[in-house]
N, C-alpha and C. Protein backbone atom coordinates (compact mmCIF):
# COMPACT_ATOMS: atom_id res chain seq x y z
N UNK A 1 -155.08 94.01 13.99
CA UNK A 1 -155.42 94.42 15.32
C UNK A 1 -154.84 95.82 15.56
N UNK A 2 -155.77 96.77 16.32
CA UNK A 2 -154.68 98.54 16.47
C UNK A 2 -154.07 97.82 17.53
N UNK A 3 -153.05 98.82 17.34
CA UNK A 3 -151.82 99.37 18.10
C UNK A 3 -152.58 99.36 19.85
N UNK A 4 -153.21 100.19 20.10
CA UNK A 4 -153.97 100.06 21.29
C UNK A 4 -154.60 98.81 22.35
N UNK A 5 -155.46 98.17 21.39
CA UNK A 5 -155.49 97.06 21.80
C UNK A 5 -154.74 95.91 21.73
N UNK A 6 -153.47 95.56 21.41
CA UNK A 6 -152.47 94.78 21.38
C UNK A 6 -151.60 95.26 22.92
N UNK A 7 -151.36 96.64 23.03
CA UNK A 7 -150.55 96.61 23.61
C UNK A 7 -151.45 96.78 25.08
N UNK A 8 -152.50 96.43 25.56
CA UNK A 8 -153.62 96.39 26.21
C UNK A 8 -153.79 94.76 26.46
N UNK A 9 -153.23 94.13 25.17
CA UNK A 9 -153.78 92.53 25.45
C UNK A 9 -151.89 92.30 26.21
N UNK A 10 -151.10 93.00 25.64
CA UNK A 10 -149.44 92.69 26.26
C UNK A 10 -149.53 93.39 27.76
N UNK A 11 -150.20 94.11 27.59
CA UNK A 11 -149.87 94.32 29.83
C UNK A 11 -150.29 93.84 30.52
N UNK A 12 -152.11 92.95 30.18
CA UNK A 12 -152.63 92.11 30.81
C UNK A 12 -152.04 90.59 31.08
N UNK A 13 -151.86 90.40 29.51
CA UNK A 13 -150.95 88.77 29.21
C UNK A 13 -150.20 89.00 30.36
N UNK A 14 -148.92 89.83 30.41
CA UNK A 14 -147.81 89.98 30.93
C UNK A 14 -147.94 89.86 32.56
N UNK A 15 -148.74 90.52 33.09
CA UNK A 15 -149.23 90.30 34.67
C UNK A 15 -150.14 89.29 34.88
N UNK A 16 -150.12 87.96 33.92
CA UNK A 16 -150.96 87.24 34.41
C UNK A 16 -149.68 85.86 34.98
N UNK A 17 -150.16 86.17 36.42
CA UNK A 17 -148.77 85.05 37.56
C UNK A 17 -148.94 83.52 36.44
N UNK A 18 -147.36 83.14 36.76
CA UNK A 18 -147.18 81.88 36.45
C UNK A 18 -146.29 81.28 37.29
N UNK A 19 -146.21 79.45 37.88
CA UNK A 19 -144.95 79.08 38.49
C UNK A 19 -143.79 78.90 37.90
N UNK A 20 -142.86 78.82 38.51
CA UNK A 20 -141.42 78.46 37.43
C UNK A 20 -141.14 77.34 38.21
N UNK A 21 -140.91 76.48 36.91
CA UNK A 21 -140.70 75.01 37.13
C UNK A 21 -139.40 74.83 36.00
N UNK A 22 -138.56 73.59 36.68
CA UNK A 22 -137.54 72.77 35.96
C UNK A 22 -138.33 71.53 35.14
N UNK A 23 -138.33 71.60 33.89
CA UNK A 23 -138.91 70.64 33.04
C UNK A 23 -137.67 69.48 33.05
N UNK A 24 -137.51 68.36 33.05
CA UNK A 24 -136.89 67.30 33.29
C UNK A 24 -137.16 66.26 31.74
N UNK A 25 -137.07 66.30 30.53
CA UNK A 25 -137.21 65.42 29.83
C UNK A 25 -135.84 64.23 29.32
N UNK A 26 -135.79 63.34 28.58
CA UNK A 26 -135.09 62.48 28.33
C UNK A 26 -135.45 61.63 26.58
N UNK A 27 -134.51 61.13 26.28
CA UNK A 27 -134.59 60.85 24.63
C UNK A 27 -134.38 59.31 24.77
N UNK A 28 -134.61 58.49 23.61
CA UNK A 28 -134.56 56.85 23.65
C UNK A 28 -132.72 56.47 24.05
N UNK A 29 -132.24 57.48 23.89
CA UNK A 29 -130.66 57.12 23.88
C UNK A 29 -130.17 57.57 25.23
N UNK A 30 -130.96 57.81 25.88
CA UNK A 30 -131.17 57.90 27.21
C UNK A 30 -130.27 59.02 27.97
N UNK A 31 -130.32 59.90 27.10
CA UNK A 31 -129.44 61.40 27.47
C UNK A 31 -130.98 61.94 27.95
N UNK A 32 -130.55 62.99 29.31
CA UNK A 32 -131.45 64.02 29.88
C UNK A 32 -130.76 65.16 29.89
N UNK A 33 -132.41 66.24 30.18
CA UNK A 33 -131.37 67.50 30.12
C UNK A 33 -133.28 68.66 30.56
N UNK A 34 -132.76 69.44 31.39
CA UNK A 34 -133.94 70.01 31.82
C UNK A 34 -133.94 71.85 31.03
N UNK A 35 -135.01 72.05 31.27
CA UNK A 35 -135.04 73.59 31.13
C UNK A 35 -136.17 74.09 31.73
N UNK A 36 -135.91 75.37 32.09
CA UNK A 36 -136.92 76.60 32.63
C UNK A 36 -138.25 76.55 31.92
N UNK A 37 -139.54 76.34 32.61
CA UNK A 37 -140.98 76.20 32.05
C UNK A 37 -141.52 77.06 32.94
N UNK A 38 -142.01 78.20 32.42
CA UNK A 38 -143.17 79.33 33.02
C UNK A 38 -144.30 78.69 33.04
N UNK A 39 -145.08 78.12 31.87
CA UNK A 39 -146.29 78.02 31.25
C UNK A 39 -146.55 76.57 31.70
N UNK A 40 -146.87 76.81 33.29
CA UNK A 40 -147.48 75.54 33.68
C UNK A 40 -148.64 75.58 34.29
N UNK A 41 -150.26 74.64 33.98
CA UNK A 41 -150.79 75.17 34.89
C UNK A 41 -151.97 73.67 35.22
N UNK A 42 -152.63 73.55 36.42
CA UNK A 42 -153.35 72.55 37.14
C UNK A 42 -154.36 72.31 35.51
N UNK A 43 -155.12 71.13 35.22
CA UNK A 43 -155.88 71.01 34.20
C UNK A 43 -156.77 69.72 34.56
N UNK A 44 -156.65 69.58 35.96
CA UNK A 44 -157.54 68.49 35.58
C UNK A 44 -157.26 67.75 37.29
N UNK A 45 -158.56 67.53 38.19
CA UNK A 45 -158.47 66.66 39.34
C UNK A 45 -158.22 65.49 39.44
N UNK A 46 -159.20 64.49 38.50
CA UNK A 46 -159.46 63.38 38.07
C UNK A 46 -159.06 62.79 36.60
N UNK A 47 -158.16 62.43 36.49
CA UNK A 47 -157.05 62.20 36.94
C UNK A 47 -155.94 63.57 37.04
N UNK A 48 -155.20 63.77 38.20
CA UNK A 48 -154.54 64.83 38.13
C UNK A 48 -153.58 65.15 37.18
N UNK A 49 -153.73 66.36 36.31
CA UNK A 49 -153.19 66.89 35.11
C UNK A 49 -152.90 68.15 35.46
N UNK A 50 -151.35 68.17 34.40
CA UNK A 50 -151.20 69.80 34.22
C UNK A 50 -151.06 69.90 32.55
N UNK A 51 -150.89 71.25 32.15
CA UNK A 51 -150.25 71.48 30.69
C UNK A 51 -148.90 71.95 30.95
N UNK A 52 -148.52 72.09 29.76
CA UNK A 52 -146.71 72.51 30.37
C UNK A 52 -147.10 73.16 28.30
N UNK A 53 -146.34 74.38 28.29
CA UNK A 53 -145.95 75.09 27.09
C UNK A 53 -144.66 74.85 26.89
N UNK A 54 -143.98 74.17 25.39
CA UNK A 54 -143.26 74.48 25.01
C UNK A 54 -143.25 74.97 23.79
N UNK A 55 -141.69 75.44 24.01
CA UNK A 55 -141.76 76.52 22.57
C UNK A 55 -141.55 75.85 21.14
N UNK A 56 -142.03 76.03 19.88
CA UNK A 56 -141.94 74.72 19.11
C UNK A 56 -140.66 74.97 18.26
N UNK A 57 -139.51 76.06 18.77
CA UNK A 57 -138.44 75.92 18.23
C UNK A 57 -137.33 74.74 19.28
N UNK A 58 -137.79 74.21 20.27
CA UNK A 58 -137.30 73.55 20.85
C UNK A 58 -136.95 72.36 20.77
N UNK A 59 -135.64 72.10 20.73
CA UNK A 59 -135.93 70.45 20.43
C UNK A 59 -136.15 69.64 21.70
N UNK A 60 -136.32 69.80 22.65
CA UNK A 60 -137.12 68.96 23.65
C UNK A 60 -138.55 68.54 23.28
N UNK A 61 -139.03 69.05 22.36
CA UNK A 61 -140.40 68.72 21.64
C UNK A 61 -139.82 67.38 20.84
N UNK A 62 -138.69 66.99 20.13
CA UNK A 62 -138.26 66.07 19.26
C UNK A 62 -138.86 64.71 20.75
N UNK A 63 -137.84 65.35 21.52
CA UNK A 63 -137.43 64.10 23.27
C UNK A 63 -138.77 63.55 23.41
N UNK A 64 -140.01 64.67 23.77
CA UNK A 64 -140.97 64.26 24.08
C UNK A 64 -141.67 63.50 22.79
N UNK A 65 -141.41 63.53 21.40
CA UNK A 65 -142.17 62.62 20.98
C UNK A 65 -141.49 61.33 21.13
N UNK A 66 -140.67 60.94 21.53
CA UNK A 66 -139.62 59.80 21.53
C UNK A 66 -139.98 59.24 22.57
N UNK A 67 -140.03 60.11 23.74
CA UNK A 67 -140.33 59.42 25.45
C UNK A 67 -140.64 60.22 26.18
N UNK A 68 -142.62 60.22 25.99
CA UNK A 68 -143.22 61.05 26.96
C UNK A 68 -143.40 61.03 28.32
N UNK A 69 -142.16 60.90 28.78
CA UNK A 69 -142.09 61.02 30.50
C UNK A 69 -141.58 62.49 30.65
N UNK A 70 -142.04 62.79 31.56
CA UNK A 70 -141.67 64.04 32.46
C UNK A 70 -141.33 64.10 33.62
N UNK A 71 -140.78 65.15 34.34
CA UNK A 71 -140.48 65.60 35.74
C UNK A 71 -140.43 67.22 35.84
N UNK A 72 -141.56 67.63 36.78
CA UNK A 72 -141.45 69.20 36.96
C UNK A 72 -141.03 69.45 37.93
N UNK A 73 -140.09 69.97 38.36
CA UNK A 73 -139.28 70.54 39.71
C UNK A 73 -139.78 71.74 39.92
N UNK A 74 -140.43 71.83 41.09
CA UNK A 74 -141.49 72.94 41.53
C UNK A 74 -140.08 74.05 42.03
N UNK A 75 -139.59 75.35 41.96
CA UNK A 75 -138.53 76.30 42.13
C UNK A 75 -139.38 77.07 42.83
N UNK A 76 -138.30 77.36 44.38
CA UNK A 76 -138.67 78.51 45.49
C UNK A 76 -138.70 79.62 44.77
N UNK A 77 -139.19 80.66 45.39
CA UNK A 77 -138.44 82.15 45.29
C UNK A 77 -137.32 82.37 45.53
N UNK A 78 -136.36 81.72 46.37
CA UNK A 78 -134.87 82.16 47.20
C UNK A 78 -133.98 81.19 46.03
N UNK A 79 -134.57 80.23 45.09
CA UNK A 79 -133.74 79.79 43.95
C UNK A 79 -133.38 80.36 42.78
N UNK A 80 -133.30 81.39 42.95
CA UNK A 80 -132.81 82.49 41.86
C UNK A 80 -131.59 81.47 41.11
N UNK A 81 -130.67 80.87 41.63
CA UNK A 81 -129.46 80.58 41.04
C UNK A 81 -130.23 79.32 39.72
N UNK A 82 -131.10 78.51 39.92
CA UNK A 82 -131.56 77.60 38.96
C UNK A 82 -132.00 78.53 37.57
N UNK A 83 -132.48 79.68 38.11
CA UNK A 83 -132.56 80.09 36.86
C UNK A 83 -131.57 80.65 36.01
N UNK A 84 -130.71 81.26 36.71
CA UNK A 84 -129.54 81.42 35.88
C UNK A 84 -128.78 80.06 35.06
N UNK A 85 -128.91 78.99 35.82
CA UNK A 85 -128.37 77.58 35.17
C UNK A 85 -128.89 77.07 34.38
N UNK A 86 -130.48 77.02 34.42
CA UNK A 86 -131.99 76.46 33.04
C UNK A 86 -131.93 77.85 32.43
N UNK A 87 -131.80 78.81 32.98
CA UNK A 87 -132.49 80.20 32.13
C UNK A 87 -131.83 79.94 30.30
N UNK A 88 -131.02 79.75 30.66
CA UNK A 88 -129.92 79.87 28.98
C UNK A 88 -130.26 78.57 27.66
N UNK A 89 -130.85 77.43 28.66
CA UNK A 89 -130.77 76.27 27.97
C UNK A 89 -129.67 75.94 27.40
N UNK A 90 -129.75 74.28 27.08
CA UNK A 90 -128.49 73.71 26.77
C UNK A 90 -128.98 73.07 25.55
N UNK A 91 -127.81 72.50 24.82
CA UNK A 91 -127.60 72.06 23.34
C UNK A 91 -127.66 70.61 23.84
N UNK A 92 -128.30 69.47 22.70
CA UNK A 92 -128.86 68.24 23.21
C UNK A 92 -127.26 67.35 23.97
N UNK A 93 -126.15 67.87 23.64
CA UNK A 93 -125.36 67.08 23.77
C UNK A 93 -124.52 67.52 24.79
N UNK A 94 -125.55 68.89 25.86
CA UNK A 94 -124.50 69.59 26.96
C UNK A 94 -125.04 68.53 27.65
N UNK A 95 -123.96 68.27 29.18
CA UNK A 95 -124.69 68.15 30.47
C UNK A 95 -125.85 69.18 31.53
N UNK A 96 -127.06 68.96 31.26
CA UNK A 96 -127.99 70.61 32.01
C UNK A 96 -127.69 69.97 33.63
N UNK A 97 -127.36 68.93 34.15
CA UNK A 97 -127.30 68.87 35.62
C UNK A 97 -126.05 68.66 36.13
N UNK A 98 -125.24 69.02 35.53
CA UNK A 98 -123.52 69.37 35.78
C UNK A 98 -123.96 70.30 37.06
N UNK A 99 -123.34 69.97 38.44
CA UNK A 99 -122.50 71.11 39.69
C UNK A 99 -124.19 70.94 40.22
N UNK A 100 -124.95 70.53 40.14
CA UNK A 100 -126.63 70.44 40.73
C UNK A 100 -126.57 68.71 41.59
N UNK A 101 -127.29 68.52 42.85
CA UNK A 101 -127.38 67.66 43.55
C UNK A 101 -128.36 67.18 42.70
N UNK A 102 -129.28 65.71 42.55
CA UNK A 102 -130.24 65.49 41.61
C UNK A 102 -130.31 63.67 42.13
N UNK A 103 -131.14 63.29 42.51
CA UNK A 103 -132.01 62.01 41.82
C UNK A 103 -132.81 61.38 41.30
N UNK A 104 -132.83 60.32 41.23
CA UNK A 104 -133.88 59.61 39.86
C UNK A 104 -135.17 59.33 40.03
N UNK A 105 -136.01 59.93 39.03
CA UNK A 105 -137.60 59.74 39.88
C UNK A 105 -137.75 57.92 39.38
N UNK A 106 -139.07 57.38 39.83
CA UNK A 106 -139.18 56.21 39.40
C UNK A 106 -139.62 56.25 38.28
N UNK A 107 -139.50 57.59 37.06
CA UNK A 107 -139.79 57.03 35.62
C UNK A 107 -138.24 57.20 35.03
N UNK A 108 -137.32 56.96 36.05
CA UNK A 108 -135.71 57.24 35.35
C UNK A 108 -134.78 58.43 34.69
N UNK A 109 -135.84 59.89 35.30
CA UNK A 109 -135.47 61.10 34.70
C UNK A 109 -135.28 61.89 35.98
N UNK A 110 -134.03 62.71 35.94
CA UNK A 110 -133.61 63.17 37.01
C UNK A 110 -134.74 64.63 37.81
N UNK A 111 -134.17 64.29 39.41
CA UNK A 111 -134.86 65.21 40.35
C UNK A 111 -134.00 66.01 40.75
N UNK A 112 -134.00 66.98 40.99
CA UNK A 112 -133.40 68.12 41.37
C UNK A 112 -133.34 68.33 42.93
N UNK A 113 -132.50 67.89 43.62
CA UNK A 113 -132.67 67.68 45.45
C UNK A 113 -133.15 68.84 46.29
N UNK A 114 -133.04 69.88 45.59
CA UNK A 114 -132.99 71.51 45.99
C UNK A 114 -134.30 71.85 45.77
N UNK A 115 -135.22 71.26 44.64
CA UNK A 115 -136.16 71.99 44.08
C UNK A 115 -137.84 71.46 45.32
N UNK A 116 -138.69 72.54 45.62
CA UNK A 116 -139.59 72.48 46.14
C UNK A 116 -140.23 71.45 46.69
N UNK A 117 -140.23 70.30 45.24
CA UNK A 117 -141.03 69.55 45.39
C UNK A 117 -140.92 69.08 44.06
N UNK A 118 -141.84 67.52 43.59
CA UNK A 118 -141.39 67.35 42.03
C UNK A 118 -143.19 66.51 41.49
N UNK A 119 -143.24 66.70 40.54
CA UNK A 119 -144.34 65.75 39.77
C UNK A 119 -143.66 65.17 38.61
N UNK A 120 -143.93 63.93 38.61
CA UNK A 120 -143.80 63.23 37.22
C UNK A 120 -144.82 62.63 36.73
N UNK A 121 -144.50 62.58 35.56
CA UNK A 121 -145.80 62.09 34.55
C UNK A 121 -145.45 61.56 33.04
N UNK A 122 -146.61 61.24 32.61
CA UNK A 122 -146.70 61.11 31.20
C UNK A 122 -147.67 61.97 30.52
N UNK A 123 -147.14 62.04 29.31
CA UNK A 123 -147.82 63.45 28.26
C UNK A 123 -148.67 62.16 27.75
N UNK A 124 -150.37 62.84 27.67
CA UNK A 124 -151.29 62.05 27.34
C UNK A 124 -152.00 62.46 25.92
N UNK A 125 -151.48 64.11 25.99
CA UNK A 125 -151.90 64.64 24.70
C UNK A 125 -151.03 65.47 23.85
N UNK A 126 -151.22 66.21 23.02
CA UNK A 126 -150.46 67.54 22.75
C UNK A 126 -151.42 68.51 21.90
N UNK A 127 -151.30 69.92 22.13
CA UNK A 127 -152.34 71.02 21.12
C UNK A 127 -151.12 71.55 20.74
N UNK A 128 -151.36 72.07 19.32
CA UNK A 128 -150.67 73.19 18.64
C UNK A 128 -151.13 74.37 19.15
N UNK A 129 -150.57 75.15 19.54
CA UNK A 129 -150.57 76.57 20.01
C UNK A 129 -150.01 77.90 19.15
N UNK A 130 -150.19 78.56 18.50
CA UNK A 130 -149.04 79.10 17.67
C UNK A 130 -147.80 78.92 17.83
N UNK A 131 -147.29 79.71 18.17
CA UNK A 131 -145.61 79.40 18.54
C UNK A 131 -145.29 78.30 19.82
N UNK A 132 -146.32 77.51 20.15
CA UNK A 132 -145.89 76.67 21.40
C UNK A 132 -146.92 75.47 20.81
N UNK A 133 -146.14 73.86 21.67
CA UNK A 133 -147.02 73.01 21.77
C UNK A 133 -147.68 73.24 23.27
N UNK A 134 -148.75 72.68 23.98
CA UNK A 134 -149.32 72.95 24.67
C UNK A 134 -149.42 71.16 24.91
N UNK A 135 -148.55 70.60 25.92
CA UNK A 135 -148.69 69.02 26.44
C UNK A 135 -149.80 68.70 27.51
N UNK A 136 -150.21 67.94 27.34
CA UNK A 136 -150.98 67.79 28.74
C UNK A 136 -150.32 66.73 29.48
N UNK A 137 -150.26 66.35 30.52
CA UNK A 137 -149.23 65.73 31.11
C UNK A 137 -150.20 65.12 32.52
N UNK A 138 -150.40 63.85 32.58
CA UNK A 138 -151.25 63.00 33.57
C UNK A 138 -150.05 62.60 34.64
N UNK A 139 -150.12 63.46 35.99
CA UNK A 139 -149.53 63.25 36.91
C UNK A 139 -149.56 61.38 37.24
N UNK A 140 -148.05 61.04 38.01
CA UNK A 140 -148.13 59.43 38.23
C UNK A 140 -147.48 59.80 39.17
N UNK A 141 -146.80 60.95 40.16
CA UNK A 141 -146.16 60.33 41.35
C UNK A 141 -145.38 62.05 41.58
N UNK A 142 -145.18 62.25 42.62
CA UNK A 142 -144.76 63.24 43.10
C UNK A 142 -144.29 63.03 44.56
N UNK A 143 -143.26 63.59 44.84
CA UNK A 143 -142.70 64.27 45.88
C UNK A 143 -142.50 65.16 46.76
N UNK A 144 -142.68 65.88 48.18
CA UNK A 144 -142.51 66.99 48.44
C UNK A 144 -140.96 67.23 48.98
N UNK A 145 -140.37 68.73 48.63
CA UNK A 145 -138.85 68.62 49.01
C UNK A 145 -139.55 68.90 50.49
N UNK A 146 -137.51 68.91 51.60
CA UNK A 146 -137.68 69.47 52.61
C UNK A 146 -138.17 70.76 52.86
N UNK A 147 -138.50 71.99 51.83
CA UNK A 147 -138.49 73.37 52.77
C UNK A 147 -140.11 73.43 51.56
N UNK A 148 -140.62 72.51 51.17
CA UNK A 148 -142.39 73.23 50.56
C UNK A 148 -143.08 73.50 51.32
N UNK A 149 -143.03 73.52 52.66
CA UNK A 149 -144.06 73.77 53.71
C UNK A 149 -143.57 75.19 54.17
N UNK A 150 -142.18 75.44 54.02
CA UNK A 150 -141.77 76.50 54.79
C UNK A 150 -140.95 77.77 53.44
N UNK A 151 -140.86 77.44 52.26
CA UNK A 151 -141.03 78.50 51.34
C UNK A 151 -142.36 78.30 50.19
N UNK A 152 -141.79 79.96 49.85
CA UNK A 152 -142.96 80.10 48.60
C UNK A 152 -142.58 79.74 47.48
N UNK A 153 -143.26 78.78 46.15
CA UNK A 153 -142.90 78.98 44.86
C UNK A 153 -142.38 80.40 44.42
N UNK A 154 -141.75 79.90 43.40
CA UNK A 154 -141.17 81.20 42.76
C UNK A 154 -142.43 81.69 41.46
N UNK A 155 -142.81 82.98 41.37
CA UNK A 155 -143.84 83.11 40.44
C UNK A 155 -143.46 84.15 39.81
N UNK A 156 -143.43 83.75 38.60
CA UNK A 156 -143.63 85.06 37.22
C UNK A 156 -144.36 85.74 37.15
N UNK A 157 -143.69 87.11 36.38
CA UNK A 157 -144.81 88.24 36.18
C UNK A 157 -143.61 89.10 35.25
N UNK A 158 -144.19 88.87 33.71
CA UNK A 158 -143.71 89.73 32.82
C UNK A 158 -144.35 90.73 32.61
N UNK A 159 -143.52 91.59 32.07
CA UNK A 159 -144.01 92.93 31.20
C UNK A 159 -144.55 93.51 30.51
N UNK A 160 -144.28 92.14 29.63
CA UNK A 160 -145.08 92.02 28.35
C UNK A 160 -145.63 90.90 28.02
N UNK A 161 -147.24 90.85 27.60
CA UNK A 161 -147.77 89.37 26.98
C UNK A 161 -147.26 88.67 26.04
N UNK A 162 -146.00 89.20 25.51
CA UNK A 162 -146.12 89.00 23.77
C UNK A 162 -144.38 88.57 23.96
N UNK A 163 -143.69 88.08 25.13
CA UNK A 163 -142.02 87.66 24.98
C UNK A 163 -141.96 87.35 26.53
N UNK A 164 -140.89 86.39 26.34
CA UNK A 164 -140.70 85.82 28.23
C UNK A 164 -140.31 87.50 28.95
C-alpha cells in the first residue's frame, strides 16, 4: 500500500467517534476484572446486539472462552478518572475494582455504580479480525445509572487509525 494512502486511511480510521465503555468479564474460578473497550458498536435490533473488539494479545479473550458473560458500563464524559483506573489494565490476578463503588448484575459480574448505565449479555459469536477478536454479544438486561438522562457518553476520537 503507498505511503499516501495509508496515512489517508489513518486520519479517517482515527476520527471515526467511538463510546468508551468498561468491559466487565469473569473466568470459571470466578475471579473478575474489567478493562477499557473503545470498539463498541449497536449490531443488531432483533435481538438486541452489540460487537465489542478485543485485542487478541489479551487474556480476557482466554475468560471469555471459559464464560461468555459480559457487562458494558456505558462511561460519561466528566469520568475521566475510570480511565485512568481501566486505561493501564490489570494482570489476571490484580483486583481491577479495588477503591470503585460496584454491584452485581444478575449474570454475577460486577457493575460499576458511577458508570452511565450498564448492558449485559452473552457472546453468541466471535470473528477473527487481524489483531482483534470481534465478539458479538446478545444483550439480556440492562440498566440505566442516575445521571444518563442528564450527561453525555464519553466518545473517542484518535489520531491515528492504525494505534489507540
Amino acid at each position: 500500500m503507498k505511503d499516501d494512502v495509508r496515512e489517508a486511511i489513518g486520519q479517517v480510521l482515527g476520527r471515526t467517534p467511538s463510546g468508551i465503555y468498561i468491559l466487565t468479564v469473569g473466568n470459571q474460578d470466578g475471579q473478575s476484572t474489567g478493562m477499557l473497550a473503545s470498539w463498541v458498536q449497536q449490531a443488531s435490533f432483533e435481538p438486541p446486539m452489540v460487537t465489542v473488539a478485543v485485542n487478541k494479545k489479551r487474556y480476557v479473550n482466554d475468560w471469555l472462552n471459559e464464560s461468555p458473560q459480559v457487562v458494558l458500563n456505558l462511561v460519561g464524559e466528566d469520568q475521566k478518572s475510570l480511565l485512568g483506573h481501566f486505561g493501564r489494565g490489570f494482570e489476571p490476578d490484580q483486583p481491577a475494582f479495588d477503591g470503585l463503588e460496584t454491584n452485581i448484575a444478575s449474570n454475577g459480574l460486577p457493575v460499576l455504580n458511577d458508570a452511565l448505565g450498564y448492558l449485559e449479555g452473552q457472546i453468541s459469536g466471535m470473528l477473527e479480525t487481524g489483531d482483534h477478536f470481534v465478539y458479538a454479544i446478545e444483550i439480556q438486561g440492562a440498566q440505566a445509572g442516575e445521571s444518563l438522562e442528564d450527561s453525555k457518553p464519553m466518545v473517542h476520537i484518535r489520531r491515528n487509525g492504525f494505534n489507540y
